[in-house]
PDB file of N, CA and C in Angstrom:
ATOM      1  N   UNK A   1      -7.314-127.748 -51.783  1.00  0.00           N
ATOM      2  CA  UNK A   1      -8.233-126.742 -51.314  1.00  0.00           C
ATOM      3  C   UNK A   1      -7.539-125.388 -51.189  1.00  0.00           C
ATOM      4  N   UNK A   2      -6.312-125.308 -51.014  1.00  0.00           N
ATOM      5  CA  UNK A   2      -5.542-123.950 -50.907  1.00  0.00           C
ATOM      6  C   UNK A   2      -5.435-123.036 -52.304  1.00  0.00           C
ATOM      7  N   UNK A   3      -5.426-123.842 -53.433  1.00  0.00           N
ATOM      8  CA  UNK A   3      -5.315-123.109 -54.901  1.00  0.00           C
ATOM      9  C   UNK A   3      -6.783-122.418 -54.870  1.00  0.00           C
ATOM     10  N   UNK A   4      -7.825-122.671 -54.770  1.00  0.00           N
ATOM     11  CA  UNK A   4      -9.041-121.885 -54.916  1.00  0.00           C
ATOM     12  C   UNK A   4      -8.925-120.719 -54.276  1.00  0.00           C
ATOM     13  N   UNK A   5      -8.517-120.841 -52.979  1.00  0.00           N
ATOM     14  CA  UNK A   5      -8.720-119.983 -51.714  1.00  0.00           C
ATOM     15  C   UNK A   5      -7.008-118.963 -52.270  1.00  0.00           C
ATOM     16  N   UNK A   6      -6.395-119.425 -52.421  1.00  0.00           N
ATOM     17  CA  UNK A   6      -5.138-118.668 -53.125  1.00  0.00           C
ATOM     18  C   UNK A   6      -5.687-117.336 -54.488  1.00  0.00           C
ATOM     19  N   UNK A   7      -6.504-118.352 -55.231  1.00  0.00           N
ATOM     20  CA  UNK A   7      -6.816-117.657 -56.543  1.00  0.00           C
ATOM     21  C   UNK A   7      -8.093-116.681 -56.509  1.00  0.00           C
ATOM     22  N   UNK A   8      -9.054-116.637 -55.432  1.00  0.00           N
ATOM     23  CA  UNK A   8      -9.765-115.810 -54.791  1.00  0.00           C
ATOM     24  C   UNK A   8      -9.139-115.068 -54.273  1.00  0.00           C
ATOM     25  N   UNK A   9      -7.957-115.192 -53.489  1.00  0.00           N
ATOM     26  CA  UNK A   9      -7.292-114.098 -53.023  1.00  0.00           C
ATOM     27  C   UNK A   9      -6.667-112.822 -53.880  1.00  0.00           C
ATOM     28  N   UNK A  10      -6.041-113.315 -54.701  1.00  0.00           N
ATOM     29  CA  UNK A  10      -5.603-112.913 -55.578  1.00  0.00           C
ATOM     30  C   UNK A  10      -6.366-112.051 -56.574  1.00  0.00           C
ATOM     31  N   UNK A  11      -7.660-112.657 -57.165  1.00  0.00           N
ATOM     32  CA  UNK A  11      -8.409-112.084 -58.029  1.00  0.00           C
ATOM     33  C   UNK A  11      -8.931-110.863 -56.847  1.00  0.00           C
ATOM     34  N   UNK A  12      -9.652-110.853 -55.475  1.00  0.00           N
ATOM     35  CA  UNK A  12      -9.916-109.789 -54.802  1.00  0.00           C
ATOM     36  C   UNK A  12      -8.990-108.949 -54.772  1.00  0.00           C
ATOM     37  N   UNK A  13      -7.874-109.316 -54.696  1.00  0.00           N
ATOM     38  CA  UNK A  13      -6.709-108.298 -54.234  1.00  0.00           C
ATOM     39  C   UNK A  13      -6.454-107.425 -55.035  1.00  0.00           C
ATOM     40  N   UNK A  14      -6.421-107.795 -56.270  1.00  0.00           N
ATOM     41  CA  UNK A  14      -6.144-106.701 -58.204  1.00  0.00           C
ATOM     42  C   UNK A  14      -7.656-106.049 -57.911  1.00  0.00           C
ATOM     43  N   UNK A  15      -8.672-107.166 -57.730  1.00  0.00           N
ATOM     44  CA  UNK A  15      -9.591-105.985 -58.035  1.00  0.00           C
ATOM     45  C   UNK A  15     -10.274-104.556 -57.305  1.00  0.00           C
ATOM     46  N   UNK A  16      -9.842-104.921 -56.089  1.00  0.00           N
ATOM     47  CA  UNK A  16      -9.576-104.099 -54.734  1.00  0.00           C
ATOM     48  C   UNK A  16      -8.930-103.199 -54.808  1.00  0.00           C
ATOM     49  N   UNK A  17      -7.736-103.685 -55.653  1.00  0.00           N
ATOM     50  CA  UNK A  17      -6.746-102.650 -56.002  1.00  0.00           C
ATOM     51  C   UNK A  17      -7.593-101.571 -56.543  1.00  0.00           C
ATOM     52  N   UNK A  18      -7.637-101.766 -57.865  1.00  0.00           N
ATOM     53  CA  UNK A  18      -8.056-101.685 -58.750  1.00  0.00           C
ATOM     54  C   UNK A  18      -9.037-100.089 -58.488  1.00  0.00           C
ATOM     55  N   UNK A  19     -10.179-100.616 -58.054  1.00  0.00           N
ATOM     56  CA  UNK A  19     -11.204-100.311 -57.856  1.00  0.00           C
ATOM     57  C   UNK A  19     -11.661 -99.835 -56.417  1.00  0.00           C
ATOM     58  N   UNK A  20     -10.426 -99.721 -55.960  1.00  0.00           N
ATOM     59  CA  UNK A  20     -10.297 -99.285 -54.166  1.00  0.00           C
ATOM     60  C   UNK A  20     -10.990 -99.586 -53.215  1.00  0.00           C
ATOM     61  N   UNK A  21     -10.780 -99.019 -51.868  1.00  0.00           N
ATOM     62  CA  UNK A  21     -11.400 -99.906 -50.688  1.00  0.00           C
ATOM     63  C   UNK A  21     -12.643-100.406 -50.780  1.00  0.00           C
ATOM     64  N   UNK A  22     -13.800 -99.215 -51.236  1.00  0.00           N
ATOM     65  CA  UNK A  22     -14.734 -99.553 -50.845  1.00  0.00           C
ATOM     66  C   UNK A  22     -15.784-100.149 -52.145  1.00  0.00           C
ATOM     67  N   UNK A  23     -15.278-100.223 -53.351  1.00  0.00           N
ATOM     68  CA  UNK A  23     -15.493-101.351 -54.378  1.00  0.00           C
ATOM     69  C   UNK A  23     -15.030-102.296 -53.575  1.00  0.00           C
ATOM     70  N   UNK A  24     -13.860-103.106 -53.120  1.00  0.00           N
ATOM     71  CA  UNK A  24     -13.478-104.093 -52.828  1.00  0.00           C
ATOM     72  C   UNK A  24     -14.277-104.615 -51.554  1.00  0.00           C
ATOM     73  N   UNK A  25     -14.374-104.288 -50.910  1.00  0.00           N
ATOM     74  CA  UNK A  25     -15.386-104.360 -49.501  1.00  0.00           C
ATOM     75  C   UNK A  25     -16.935-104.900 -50.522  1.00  0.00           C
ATOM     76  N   UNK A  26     -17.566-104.342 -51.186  1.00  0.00           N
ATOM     77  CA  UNK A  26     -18.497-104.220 -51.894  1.00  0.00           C
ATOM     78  C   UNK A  26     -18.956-105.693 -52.506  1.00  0.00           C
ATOM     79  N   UNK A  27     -17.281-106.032 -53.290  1.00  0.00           N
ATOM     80  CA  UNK A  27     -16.952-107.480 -54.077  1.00  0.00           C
ATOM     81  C   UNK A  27     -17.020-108.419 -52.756  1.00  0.00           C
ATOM     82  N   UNK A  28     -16.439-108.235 -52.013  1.00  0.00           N
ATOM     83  CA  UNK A  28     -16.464-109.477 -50.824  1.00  0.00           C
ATOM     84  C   UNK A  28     -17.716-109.784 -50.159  1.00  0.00           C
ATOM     85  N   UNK A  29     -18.558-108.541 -50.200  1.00  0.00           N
ATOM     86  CA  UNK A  29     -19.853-108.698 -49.716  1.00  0.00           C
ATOM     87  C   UNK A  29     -21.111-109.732 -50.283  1.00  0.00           C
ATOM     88  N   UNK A  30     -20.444-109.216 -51.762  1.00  0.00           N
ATOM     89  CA  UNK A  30     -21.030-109.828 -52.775  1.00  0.00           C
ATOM     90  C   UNK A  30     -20.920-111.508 -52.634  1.00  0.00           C
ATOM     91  N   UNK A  31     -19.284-111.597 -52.537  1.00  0.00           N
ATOM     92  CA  UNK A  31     -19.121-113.181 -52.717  1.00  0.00           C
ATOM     93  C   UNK A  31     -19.597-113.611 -51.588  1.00  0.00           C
ATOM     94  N   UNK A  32     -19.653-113.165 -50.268  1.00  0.00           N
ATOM     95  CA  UNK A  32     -19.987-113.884 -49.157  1.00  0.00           C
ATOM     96  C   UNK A  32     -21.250-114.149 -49.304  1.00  0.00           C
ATOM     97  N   UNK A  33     -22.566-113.442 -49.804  1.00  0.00           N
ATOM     98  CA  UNK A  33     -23.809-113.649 -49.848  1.00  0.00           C
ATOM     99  C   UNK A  33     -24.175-114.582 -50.959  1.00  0.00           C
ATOM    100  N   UNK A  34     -23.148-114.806 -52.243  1.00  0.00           N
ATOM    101  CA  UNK A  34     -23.131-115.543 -52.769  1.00  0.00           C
ATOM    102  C   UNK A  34     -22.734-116.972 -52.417  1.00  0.00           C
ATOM    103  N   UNK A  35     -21.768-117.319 -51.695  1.00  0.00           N
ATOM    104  CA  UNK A  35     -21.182-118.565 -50.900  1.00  0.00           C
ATOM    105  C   UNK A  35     -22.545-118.630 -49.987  1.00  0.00           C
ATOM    106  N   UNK A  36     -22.696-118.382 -49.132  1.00  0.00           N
ATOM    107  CA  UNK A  36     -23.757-118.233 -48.213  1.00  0.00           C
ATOM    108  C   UNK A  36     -25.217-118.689 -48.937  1.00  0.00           C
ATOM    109  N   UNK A  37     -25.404-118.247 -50.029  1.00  0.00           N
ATOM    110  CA  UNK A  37     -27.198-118.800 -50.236  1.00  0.00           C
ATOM    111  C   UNK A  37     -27.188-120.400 -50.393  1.00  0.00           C
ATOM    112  N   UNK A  38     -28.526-120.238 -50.164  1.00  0.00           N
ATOM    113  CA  UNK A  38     -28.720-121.497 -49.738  1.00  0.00           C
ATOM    114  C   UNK A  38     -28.154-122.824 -51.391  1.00  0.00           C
ATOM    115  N   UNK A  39     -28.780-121.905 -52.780  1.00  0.00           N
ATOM    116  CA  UNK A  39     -28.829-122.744 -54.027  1.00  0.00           C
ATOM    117  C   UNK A  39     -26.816-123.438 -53.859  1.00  0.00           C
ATOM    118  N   UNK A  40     -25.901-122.307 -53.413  1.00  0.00           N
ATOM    119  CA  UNK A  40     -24.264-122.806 -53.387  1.00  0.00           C
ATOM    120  C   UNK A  40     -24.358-123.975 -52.481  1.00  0.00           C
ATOM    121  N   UNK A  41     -25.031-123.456 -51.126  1.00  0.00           N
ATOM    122  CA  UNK A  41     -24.843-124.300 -50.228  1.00  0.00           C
ATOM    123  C   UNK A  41     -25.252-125.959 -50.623  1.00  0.00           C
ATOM    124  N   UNK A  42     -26.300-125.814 -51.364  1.00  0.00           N
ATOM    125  CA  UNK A  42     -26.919-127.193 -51.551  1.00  0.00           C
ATOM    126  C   UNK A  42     -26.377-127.569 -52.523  1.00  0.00           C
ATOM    127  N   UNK A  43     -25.733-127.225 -53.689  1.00  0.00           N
ATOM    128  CA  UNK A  43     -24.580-127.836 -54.741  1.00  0.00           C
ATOM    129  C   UNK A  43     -23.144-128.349 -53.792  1.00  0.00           C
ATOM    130  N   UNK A  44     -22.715-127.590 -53.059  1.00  0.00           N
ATOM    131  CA  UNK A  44     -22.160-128.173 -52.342  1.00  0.00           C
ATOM    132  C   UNK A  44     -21.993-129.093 -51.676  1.00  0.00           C
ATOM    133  N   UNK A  45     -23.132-129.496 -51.426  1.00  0.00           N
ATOM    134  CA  UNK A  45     -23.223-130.563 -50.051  1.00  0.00           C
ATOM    135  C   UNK A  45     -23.455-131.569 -50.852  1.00  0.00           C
ATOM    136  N   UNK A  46     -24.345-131.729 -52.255  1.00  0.00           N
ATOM    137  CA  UNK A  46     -24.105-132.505 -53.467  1.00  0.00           C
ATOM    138  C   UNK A  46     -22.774-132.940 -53.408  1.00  0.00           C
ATOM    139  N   UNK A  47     -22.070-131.961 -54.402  1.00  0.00           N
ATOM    140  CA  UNK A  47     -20.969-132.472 -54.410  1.00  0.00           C
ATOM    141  C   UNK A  47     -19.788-132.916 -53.875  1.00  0.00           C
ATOM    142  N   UNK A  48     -19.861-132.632 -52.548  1.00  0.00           N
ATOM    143  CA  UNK A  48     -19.129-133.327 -51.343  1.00  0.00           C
ATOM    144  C   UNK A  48     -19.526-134.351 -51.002  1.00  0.00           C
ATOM    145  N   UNK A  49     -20.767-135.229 -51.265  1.00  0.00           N
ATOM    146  CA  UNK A  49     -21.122-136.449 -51.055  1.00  0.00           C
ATOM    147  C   UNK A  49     -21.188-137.286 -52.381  1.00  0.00           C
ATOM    148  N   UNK A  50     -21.062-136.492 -53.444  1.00  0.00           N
ATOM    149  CA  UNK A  50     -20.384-137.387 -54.983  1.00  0.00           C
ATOM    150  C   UNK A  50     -18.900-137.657 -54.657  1.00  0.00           C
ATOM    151  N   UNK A  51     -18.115-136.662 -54.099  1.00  0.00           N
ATOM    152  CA  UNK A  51     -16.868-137.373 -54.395  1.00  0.00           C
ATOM    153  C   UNK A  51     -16.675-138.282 -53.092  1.00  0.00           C
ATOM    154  N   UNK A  52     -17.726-138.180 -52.104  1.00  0.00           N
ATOM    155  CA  UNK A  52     -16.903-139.311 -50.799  1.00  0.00           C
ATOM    156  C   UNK A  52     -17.567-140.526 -51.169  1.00  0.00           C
ATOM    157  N   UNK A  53     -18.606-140.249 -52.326  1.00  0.00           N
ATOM    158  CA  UNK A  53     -18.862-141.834 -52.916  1.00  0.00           C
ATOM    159  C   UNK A  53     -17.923-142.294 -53.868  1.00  0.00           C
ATOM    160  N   UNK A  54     -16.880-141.412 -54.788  1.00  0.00           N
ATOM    161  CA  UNK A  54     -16.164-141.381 -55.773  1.00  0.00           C
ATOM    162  C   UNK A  54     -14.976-142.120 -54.683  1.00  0.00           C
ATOM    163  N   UNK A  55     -14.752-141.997 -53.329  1.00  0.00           N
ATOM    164  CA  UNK A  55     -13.295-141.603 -52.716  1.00  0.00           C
ATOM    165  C   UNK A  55     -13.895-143.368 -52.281  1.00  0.00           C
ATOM    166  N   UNK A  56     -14.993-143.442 -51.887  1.00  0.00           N
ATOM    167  CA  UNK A  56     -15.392-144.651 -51.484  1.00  0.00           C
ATOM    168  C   UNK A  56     -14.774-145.646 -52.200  1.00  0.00           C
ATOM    169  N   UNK A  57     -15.245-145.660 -53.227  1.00  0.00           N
ATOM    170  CA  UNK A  57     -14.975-146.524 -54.297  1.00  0.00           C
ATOM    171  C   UNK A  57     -14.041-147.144 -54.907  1.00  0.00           C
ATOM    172  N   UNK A  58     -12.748-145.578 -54.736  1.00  0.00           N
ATOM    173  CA  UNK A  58     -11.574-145.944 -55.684  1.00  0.00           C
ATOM    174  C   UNK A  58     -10.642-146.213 -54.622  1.00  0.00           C
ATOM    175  N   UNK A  59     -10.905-146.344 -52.866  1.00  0.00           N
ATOM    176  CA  UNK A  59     -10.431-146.557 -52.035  1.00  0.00           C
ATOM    177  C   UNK A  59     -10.843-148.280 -51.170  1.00  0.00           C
ATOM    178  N   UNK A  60     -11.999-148.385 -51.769  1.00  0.00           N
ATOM    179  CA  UNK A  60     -12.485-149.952 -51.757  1.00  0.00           C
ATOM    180  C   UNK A  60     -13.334-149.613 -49.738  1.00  0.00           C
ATOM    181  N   UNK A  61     -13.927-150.509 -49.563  1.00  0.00           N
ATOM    182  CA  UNK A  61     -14.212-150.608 -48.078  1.00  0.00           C
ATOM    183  C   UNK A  61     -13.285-150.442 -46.743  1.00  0.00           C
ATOM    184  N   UNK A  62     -12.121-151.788 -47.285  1.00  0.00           N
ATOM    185  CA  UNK A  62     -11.602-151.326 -46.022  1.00  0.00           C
ATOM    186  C   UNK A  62     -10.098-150.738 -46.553  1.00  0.00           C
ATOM    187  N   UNK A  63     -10.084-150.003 -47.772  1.00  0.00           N
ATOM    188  CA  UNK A  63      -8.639-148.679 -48.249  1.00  0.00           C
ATOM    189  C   UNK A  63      -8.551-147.878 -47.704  1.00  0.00           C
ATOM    190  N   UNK A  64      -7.519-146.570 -47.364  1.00  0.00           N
ATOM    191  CA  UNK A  64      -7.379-145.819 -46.854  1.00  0.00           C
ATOM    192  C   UNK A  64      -6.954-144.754 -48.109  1.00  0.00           C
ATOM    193  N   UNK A  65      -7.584-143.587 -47.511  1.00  0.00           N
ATOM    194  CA  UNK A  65      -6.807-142.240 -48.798  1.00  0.00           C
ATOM    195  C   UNK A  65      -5.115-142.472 -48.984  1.00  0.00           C
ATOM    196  N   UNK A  66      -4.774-142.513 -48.243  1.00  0.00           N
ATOM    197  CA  UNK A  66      -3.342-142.943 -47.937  1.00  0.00           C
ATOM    198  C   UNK A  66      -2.538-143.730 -49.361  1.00  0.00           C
ATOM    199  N   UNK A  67      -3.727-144.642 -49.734  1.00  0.00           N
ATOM    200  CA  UNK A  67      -3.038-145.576 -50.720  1.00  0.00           C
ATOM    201  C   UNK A  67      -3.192-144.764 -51.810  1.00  0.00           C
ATOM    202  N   UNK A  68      -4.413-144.124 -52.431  1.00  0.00           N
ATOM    203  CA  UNK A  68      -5.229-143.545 -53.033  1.00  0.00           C
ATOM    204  C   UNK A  68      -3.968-142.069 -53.449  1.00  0.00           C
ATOM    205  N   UNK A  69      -3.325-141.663 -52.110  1.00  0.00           N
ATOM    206  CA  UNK A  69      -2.844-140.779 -52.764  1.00  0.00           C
ATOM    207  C   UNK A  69      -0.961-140.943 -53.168  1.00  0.00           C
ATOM    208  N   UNK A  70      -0.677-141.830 -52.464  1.00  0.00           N
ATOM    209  CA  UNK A  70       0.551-142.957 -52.767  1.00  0.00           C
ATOM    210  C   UNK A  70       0.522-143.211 -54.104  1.00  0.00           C
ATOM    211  N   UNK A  71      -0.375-143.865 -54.636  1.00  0.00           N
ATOM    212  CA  UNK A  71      -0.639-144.370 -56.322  1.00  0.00           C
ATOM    213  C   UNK A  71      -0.684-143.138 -57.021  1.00  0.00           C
ATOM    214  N   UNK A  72      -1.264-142.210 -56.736  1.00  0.00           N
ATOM    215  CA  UNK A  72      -1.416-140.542 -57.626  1.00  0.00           C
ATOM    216  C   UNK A  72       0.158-140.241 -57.259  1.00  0.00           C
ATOM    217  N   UNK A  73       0.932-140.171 -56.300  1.00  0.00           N
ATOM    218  CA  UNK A  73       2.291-139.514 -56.475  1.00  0.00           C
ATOM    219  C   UNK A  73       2.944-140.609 -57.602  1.00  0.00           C
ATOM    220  N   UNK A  74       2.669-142.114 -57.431  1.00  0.00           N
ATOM    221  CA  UNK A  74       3.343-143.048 -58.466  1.00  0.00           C
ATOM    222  C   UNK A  74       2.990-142.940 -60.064  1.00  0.00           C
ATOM    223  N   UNK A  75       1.569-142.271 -60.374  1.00  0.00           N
ATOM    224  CA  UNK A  75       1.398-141.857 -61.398  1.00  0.00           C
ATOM    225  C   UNK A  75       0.305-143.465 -61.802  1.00  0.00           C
ATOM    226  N   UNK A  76       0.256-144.105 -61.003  1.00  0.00           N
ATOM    227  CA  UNK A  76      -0.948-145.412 -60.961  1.00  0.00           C
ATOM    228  C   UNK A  76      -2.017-145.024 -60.410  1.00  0.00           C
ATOM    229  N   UNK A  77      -2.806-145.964 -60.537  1.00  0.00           N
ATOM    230  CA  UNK A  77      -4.274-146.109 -60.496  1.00  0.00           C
ATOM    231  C   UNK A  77      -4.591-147.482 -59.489  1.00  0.00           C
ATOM    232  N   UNK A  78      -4.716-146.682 -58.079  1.00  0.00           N
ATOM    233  CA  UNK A  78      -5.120-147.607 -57.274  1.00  0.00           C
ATOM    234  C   UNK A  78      -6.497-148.740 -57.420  1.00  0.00           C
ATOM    235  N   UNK A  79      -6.139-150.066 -57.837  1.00  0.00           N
ATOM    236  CA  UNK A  79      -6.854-151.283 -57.764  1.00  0.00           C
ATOM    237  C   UNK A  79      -7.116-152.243 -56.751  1.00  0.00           C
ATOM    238  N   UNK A  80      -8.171-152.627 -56.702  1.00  0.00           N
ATOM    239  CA  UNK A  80      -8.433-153.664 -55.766  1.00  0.00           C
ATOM    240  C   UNK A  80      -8.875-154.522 -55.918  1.00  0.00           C
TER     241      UNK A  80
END
């Protein structure tokens, strides 16, 4: 979750530059009302309940993320 929020930073920051304070103020306004409507909000909440069915799954009933992310540092594919 930090690379998105990193690479938003970043892209505001050049273009802020860029295009000075009050373009940049302008862009953030923009994205916040964009994050904020309702059509993001509800893709969101979609897709946060696809992957905790995805996390469900590849974590079994009674798995923990724990294993899930143990096997991703091993370069395996947690089975059950």
């Amino acid at each position: 979750m930090k690379l998105p929020l990193l690479v938003g930073g970043v892209i505001g920051y050049v273009l802020g530059a860029r295009a000075g304070h009050e373009r940049y103020e302008q862009i953030v306004r923009l994205g916040r009302r964009f994050a904020g409507s309702q059509t993001v909000q509800s893709a969101a909440g979609v897709f946060q309940a696809q992957v905790g069915e995805i996390m469900h799954k590849v974590t079994g009933s009674g798995g923990s993320s724990d294993s899930v992310r143990q096997a991703s540092r091993n370069g395996a594919t947690a089975h059950r």
